[in-house]
Protein backbone atom coordinates (compact mmCIF):
# COMPACT_ATOMS: atom_id res chain seq x y z
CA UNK A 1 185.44 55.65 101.32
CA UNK A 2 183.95 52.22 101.66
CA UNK A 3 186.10 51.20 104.31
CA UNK A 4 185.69 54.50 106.40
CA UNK A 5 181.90 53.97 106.28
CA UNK A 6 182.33 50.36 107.49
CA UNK A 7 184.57 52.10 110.40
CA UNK A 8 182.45 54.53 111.30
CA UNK A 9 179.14 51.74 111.46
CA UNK A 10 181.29 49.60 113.40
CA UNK A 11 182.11 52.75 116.43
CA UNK A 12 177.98 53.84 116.11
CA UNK A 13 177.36 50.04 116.73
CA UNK A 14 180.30 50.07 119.60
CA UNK A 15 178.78 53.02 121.05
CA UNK A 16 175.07 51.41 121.44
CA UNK A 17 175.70 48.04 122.59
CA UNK A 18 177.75 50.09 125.60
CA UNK A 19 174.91 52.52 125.91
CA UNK A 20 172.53 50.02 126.07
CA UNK A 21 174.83 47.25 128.72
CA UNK A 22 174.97 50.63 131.05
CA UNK A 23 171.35 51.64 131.26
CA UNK A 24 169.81 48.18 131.03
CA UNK A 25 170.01 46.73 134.32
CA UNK A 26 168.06 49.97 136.21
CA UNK A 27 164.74 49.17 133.80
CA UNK A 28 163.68 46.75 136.20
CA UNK A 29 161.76 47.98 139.97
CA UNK A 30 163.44 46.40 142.58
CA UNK A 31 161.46 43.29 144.68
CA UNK A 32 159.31 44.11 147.36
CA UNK A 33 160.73 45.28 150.72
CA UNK A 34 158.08 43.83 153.40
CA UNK A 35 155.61 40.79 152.12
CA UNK A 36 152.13 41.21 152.31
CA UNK A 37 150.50 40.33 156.50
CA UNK A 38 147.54 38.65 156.64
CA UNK A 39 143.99 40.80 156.51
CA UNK A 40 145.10 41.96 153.17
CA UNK A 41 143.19 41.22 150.01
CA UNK A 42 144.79 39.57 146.56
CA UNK A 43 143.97 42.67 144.95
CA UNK A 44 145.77 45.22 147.25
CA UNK A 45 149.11 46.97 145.81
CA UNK A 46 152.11 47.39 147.38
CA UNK A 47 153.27 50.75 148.98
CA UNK A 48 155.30 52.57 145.96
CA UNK A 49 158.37 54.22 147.30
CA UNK A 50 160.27 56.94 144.45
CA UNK A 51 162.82 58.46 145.99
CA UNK A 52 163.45 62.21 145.35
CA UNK A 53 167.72 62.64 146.05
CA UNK A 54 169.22 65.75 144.69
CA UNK A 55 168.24 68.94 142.20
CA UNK A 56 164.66 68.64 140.89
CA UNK A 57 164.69 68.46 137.32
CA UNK A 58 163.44 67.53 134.08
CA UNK A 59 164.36 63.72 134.91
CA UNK A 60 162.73 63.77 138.53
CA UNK A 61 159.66 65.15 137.08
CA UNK A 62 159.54 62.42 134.33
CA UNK A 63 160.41 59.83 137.24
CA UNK A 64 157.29 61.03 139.57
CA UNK A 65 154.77 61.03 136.80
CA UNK A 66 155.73 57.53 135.89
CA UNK A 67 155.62 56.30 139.52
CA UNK A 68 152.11 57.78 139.85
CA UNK A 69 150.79 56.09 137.11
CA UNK A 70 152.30 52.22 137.97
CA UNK A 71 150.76 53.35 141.36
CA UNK A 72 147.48 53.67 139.87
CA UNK A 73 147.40 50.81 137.62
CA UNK A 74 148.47 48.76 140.62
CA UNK A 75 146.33 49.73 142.98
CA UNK A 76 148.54 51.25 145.49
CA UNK A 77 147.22 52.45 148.34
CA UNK A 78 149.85 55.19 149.18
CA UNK A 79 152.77 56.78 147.34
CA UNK A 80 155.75 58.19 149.42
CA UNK A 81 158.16 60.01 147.82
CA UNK A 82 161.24 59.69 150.26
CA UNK A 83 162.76 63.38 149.69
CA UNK A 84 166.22 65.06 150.33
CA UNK A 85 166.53 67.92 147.52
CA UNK A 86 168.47 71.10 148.09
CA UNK A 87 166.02 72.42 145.50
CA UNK A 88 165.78 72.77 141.66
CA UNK A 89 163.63 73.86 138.79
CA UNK A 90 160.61 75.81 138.84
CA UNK A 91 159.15 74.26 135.58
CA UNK A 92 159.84 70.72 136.90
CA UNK A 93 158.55 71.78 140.34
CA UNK A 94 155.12 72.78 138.87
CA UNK A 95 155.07 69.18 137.09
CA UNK A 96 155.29 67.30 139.62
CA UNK A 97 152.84 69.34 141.70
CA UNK A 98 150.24 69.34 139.27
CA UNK A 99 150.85 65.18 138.74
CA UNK A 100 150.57 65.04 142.93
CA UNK A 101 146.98 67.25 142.68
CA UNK A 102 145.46 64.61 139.63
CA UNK A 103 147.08 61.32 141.17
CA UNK A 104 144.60 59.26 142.02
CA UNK A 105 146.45 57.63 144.52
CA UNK A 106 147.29 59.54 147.92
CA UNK A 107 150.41 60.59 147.91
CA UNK A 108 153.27 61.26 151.37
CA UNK A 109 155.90 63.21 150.87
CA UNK A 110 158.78 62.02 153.31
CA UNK A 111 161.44 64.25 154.39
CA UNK A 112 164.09 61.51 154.87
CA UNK A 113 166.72 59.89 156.28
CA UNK A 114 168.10 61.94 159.60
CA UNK A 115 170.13 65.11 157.91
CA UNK A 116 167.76 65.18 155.27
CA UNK A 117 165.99 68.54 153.70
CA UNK A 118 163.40 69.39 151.67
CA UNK A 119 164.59 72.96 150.49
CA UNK A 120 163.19 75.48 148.10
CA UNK A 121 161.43 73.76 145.33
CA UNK A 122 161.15 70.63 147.85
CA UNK A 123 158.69 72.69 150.15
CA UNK A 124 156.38 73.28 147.19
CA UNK A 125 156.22 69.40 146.55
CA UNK A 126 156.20 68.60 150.64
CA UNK A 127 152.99 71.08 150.98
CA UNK A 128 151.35 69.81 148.05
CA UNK A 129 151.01 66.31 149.12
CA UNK A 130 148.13 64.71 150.63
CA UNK A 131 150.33 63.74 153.73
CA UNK A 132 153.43 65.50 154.56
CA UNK A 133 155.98 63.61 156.93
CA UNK A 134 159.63 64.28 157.98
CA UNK A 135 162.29 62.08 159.94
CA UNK A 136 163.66 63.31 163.17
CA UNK A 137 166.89 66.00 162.50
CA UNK A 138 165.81 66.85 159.32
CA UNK A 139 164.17 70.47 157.91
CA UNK A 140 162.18 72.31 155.17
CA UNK A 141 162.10 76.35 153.91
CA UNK A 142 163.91 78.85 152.56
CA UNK A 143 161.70 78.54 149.39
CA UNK A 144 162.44 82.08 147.78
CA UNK A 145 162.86 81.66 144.10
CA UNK A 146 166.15 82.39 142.92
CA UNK A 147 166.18 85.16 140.13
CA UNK A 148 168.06 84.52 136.55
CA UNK A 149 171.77 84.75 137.14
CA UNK A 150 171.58 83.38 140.53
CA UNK A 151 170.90 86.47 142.03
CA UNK A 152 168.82 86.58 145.74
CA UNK A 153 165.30 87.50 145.12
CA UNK A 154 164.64 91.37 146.87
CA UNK A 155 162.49 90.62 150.18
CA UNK A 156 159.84 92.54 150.82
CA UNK A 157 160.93 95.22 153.45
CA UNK A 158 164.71 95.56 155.03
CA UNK A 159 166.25 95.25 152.13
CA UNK A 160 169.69 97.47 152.47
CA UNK A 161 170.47 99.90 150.36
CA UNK A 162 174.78 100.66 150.11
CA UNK A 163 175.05 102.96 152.79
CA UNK A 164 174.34 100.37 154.96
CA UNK A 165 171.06 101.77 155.47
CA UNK A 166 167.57 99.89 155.60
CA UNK A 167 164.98 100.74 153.37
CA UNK A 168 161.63 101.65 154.03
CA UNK A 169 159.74 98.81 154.86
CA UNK A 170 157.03 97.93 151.21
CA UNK A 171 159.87 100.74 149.16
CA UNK A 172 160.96 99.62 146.18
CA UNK A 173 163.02 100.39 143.54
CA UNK A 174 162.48 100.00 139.87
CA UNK A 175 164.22 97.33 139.73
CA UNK A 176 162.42 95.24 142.45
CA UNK A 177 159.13 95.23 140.44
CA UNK A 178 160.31 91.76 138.88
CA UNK A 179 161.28 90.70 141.46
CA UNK A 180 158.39 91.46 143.78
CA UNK A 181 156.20 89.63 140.84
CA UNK A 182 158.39 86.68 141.08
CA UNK A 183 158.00 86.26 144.91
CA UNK A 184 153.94 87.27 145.07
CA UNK A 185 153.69 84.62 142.74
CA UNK A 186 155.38 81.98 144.57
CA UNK A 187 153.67 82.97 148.11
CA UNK A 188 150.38 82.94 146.45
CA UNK A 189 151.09 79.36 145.09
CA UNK A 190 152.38 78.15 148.14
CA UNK A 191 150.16 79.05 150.51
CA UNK A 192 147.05 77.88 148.04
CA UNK A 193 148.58 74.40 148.14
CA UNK A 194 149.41 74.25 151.97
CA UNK A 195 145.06 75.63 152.45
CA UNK A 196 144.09 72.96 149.95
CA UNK A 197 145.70 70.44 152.47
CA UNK A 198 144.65 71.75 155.66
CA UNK A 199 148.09 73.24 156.66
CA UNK A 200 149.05 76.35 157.85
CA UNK A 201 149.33 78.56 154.90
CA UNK A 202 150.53 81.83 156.86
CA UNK A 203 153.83 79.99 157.21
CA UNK A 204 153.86 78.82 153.91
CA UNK A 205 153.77 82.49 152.75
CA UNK A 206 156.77 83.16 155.53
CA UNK A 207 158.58 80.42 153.87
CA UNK A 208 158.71 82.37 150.51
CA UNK A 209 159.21 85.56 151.67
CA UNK A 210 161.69 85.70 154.10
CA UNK A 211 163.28 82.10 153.51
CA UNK A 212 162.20 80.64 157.00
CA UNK A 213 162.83 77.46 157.48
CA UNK A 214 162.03 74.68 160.53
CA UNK A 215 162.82 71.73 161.57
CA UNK A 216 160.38 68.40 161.65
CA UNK A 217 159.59 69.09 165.17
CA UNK A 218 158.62 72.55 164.77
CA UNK A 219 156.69 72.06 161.42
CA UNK A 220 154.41 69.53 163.30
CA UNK A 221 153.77 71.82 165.84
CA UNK A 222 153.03 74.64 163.35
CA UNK A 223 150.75 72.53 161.36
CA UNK A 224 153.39 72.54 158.64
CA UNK A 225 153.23 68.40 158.37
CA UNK A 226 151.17 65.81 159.71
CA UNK A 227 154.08 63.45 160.90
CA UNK A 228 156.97 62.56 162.11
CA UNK A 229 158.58 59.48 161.61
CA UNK A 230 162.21 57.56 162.49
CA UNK A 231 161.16 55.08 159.72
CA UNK A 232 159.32 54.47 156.71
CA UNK A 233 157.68 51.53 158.90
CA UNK A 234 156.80 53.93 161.52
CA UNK A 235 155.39 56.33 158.92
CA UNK A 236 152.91 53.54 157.61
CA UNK A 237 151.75 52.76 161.56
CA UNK A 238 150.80 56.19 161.83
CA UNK A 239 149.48 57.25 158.54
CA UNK A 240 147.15 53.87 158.51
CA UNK A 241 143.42 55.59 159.72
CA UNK A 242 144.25 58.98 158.44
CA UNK A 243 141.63 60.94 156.26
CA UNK A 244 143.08 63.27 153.86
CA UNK A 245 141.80 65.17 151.32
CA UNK A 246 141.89 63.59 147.67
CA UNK A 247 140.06 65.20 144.66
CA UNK A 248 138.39 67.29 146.83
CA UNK A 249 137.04 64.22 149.20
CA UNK A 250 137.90 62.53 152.64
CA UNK A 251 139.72 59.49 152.23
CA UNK A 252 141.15 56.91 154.59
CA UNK A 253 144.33 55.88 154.35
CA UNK A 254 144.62 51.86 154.75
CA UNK A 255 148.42 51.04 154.93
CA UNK A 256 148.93 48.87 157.37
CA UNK A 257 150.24 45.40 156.57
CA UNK A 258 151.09 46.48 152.88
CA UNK A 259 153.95 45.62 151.03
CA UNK A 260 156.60 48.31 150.22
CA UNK A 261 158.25 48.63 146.93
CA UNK A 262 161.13 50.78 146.13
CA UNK A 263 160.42 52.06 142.19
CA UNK A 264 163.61 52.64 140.54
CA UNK A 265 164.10 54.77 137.84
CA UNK A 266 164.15 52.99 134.28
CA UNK A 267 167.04 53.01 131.82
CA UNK A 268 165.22 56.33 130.14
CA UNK A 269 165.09 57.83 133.12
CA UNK A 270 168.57 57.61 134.36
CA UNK A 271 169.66 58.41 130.57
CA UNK A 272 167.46 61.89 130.94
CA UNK A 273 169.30 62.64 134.18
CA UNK A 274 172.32 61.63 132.51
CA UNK A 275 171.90 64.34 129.13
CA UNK A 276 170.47 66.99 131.29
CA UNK A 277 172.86 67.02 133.90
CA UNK A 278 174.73 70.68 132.60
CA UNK A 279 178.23 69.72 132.38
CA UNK A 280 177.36 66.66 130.22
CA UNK A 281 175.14 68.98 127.76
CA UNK A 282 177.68 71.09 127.64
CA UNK A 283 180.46 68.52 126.95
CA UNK A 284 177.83 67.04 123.99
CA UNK A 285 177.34 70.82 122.69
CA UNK A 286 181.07 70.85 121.97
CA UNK A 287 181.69 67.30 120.64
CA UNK A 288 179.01 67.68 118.22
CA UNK A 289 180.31 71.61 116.87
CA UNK A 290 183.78 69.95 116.72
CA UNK A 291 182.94 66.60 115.58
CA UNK A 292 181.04 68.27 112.87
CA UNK A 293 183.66 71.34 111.63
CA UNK A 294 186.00 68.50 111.63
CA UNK A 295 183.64 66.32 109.50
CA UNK A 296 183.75 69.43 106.50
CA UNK A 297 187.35 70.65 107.43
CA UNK A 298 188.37 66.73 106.31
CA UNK A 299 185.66 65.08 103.78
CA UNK A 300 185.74 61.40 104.36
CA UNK A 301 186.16 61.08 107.97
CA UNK A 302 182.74 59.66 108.83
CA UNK A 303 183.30 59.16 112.06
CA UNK A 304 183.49 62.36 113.36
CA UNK A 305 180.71 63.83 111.46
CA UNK A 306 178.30 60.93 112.88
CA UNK A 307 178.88 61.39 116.32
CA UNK A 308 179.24 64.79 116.13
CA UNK A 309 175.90 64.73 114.17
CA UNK A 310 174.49 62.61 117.17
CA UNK A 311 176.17 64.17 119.95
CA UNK A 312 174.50 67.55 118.75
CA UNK A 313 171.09 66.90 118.63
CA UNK A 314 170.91 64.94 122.07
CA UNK A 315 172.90 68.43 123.38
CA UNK A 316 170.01 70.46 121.65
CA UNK A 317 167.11 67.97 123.72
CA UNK A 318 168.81 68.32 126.63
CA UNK A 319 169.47 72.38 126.67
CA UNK A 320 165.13 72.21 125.61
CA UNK A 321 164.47 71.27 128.92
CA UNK A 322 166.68 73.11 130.94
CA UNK A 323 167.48 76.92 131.87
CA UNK A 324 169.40 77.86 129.18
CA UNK A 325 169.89 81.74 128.65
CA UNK A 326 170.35 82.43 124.85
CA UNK A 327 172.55 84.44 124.60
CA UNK A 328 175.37 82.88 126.36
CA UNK A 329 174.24 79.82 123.90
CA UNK A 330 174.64 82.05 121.11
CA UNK A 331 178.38 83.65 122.29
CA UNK A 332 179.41 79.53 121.99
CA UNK A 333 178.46 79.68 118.65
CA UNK A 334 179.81 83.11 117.69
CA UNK A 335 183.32 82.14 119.59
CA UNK A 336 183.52 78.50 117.99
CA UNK A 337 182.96 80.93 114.80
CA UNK A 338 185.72 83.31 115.30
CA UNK A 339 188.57 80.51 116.16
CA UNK A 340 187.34 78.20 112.66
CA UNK A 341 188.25 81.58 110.80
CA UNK A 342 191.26 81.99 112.82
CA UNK A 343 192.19 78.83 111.55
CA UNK A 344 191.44 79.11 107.83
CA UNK A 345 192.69 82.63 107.43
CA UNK A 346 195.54 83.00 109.88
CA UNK A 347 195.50 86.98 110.96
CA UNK A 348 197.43 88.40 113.67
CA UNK A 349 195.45 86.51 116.38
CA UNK A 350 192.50 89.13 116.64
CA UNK A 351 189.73 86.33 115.58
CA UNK A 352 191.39 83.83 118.15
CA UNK A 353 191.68 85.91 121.02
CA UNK A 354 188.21 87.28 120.29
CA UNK A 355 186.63 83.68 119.88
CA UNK A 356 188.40 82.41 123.14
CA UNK A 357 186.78 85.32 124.86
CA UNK A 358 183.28 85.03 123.16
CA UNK A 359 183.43 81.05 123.99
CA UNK A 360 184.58 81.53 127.58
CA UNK A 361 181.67 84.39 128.42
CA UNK A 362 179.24 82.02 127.02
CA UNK A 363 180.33 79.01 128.66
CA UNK A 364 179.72 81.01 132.07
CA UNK A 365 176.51 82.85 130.55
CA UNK A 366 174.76 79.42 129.09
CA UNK A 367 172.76 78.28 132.27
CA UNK A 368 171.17 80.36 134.60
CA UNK A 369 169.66 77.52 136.85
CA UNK A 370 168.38 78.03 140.62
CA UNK A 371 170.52 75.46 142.28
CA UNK A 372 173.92 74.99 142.23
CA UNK A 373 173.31 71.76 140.20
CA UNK A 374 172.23 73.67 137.58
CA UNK A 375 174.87 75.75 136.22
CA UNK A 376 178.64 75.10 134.99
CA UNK A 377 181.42 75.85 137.34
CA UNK A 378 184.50 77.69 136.41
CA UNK A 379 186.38 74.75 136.83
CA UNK A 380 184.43 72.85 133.45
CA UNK A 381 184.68 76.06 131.44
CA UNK A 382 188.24 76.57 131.98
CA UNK A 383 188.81 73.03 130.58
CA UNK A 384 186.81 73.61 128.02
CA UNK A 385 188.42 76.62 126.94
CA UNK A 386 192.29 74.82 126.83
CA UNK A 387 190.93 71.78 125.09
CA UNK A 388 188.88 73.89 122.60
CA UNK A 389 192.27 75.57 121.77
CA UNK A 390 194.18 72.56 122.03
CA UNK A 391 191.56 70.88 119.30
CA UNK A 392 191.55 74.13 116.66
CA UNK A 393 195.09 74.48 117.09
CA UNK A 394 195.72 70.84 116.70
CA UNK A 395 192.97 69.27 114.89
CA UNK A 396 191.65 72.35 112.28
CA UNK A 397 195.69 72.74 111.52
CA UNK A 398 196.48 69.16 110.46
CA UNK A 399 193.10 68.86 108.78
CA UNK A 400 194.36 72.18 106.98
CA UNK A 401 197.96 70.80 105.75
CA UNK A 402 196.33 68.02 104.09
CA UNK A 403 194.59 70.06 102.15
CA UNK A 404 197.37 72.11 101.26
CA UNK A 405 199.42 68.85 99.72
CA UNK A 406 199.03 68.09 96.08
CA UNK A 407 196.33 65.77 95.09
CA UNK A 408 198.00 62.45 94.78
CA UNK A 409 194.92 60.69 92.59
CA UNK A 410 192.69 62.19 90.05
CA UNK A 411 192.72 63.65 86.93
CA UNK A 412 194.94 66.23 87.77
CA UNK A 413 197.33 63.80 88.36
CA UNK A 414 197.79 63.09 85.29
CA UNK A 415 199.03 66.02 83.74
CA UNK A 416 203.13 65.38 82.75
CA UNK A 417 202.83 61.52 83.77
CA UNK A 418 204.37 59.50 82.13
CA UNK A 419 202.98 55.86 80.05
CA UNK A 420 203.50 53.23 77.23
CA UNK A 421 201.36 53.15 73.63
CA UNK A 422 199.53 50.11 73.18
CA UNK A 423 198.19 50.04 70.55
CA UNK A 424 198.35 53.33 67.81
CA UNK A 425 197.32 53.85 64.12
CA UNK A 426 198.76 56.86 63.30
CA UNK A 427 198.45 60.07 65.21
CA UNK A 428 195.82 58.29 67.18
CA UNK A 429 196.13 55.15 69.85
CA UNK A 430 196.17 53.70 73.12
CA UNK A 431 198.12 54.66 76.18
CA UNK A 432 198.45 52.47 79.79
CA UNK A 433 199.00 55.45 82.24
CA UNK A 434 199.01 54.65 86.05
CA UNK A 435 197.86 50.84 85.43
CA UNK A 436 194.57 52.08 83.05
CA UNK A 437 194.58 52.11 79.72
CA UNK A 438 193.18 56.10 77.67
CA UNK A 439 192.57 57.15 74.44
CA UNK A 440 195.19 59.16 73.09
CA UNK A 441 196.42 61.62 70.08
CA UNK A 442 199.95 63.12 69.07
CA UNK A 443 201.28 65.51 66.87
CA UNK A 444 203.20 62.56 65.54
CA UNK A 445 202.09 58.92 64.42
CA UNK A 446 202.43 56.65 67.64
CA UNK A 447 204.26 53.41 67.80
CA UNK A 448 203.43 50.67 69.98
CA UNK A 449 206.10 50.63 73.24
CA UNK A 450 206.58 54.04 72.70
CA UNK A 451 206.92 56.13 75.90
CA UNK A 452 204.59 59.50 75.78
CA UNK A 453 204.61 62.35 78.24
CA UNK A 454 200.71 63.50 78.93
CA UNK A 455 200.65 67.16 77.62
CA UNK A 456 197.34 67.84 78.48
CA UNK A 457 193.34 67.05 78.28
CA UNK A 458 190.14 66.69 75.64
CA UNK A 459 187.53 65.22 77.60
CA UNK A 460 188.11 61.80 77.94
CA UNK A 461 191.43 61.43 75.41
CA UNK A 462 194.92 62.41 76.58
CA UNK A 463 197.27 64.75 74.52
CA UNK A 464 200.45 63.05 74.63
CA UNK A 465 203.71 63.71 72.97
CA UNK A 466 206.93 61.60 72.69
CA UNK A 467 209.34 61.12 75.84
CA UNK A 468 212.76 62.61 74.26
């Protein structure tokens, strides 16, 4: 036992020091871009840069609110959030809108480089900004939530109905009243964000409802965005002067001749995207279940049952802060279930097959995000689902035969062993069985150098009887 503790210590050690040599480095912001000009004052930050690259979640959120902050305490005298985000989470969307509103620094929103897009939840974030900006060949819209399952939220109007046929326009059918909620709710909150800015809120609305998206040259013209830029240079030039609206009063932008600094995420930060990233959850969901069946299935182990233990409760922190439907969650558990009783009570393959099905329904079930980013493709579950049988068929059996073998230490042992008397004075003496010395009795006076035969148990004395 001692020396499988001191094992497992030394791979939970093993596993930290390469945790922590990964993440490190990113902990530290990157050095200024562009040195202060003259005309600037000691006491005048730098221009924070976060950039905004893929899904919006939990870890983006996290990111922003951060950068806001260090942009405060440093006096910064813009934020841009360089964007290109197919979309993402509505919860994480709402975050970083509401951190935007209370910043006390202005913050840009920059739809860049060339090819870029700020799509779905990135049009919420782009309208909520006190300066909205895009690069040239780049585009925003199509901001219709996406309902649970990945399913195309009903439009209002010309929706078609099987036939072929269109609908007429504001008819609905029972099942569209979600729906409808869903999508008032996001035109409401869009539009309210692009008035509070002084954009054009009728197209925000448009944006929601029927998905409409334009390009940076069209926006400005529609009063979408304020700019647009080649460069993030360029986008300073211009936005230096501006007035735009924050808490509620004018303010003048003053960026010209200001240092830009890139903010890169910290080691937490990249560790959050990391976890939450579905396919890893997923992958920690199962190592700690296994790691911890295996852990009770063979006492001893260590090991397994510590990073099992581990690996399960960062899965459960990560699934917290994602879209996770519950029941899919729960037809994991219910399938891992069925195949651990396959394997202790072998029937004719009914638990099996039905675990493998519960585990593989659940696998697909488990995340119901917006974006592609969010959910597990077939791909993952199908591995899942051999190595899952590979590991109960494997694993669970050979933990299974050991148990099966006959105890090779222990008191049990000792029953029909064979030993030496010591030491004996008459029907009572001692015996050296297995290199330890017992109390003993016979039926017959014992002799030292006599050979016994254990017979059987009183507590803590053997009943031995003479070797013929």
């Amino acid at each position: 036992m001692t020396a499988c503790s001191g094992w497992g210590a030394r791979i939970s050690r093993g596993l930290f020091v390469v945790a922590w040599l990964a993440l490190s480095p990113a902990a530290i912001p990157s050095a200024p871009l562009a040195a202060a000009q003259p005309g600037r004052t000691p006491t005048d930050g730098p221009v924070m840069v976060l950039e905004v690259d893929g899904a919006i979640g939990p870890a983006t959120a996290e990111y922003l609110r951060n950068g806001l902050k260090a942009a405060a305490v440093r006096a910064s005298p813009l934020v841009v959030l360089r964007m290109d985000t197919p979309g993402g989470l509505d919860s994480a969307t709402r975050e970083i809108v509401s951190a935007i509103l209370a910043s006390p620094v202005p913050v840009a929103t920059y739809v860049a480089p060339a090819g870029a897009r700020a799509a779905s939840a990135g049009t919420y974030i782009l309208q909520a900004s006190h300066l909205a900006a895009m690069a040239p060949g780049t585009h925003l819209g199509a901001a219709t939530p996406v309902m649970i399952g990945g399913a195309p939220t009903p439009l209002p109007g010309g929706n078609p109905t099987p036939d072929g046929k269109d609908k007429t326009p504001g008819a609905k059918s029972p099942g569209d009243a979600m729906s409808a909620k869903v999508v008032n709710d996001a035109a409401a909150y869009i539009a309210s964000l692009a008035a509070l800015q002084g954009r054009n809120p009728a197209w925000a609305e448009r944006a929601v409802r029927e998905a409409a998206t334009l390009t940076a040259e069209q926006a400005r013209a529609q009063r979408v965005i304020e700019l647009v830029a080649g460069d993030l240079s360029i986008l300073l030039a211009q936005a230096d002067g501006r007035t735009v609206q924050l808490a509620g009063k004018p303010h003048v932008l003053r960026t010209a001749g200001a240092a830009v600094e890139v903010l890169e995420p910290g080691w937490r930060i990249r560790l959050l995207g990391v976890i939450t990233n579905p396919s890893i959850a997923y992958i920690l969901l199962l190592v700690g279940l296994y790691g911890i069946i295996f852990e009770f299935m063979s006492p001893g182990a260590v090991a397994p049952g510590i990073i099992g233990a581990v690996a399960l409760l960062t899965a459960f922190f990560a699934l917290d802060l994602m879209p996770v439907n519950y029941a899919g969650l729960a037809l994991i558990l219910l399938g891992v279930g069925l195949m651990t009783a396959e394997a202790f009570n072998p029937s004719v393959g009914a638990f099996g097959v039905g675990g493998i099905v519960a585990f593989a329904l659940g696998s697909l079930l488990l995340f119901n995000g917006p974006a592609p980013e969010f959910r597990l493709s077939p791909g993952v579950v199908l591995t899942a689902v051999a190595l899952s049988l590979a590991y109960f068929i494997l694993a669970l059996g050979t933990a299974l035969r050991s148990r099966r073998r006959a105890v090779a230490i222990g008191p049990s042992t000792l029953l029909g062993a064979a030993g030496r008397v010591v030491s004996g004075s008459g029907e009572r003496g001692l015996v050296r069985l297995q290199g330890e010395d017992w109390q003993a009795r016979a039926p017959t006076p014992l002799a030292p150098g006599q050979l016994v035969r254990v017979a059987g148990r009183d507590g803590l004395a053997l009943i031995v009887e003479p070797e013929p």
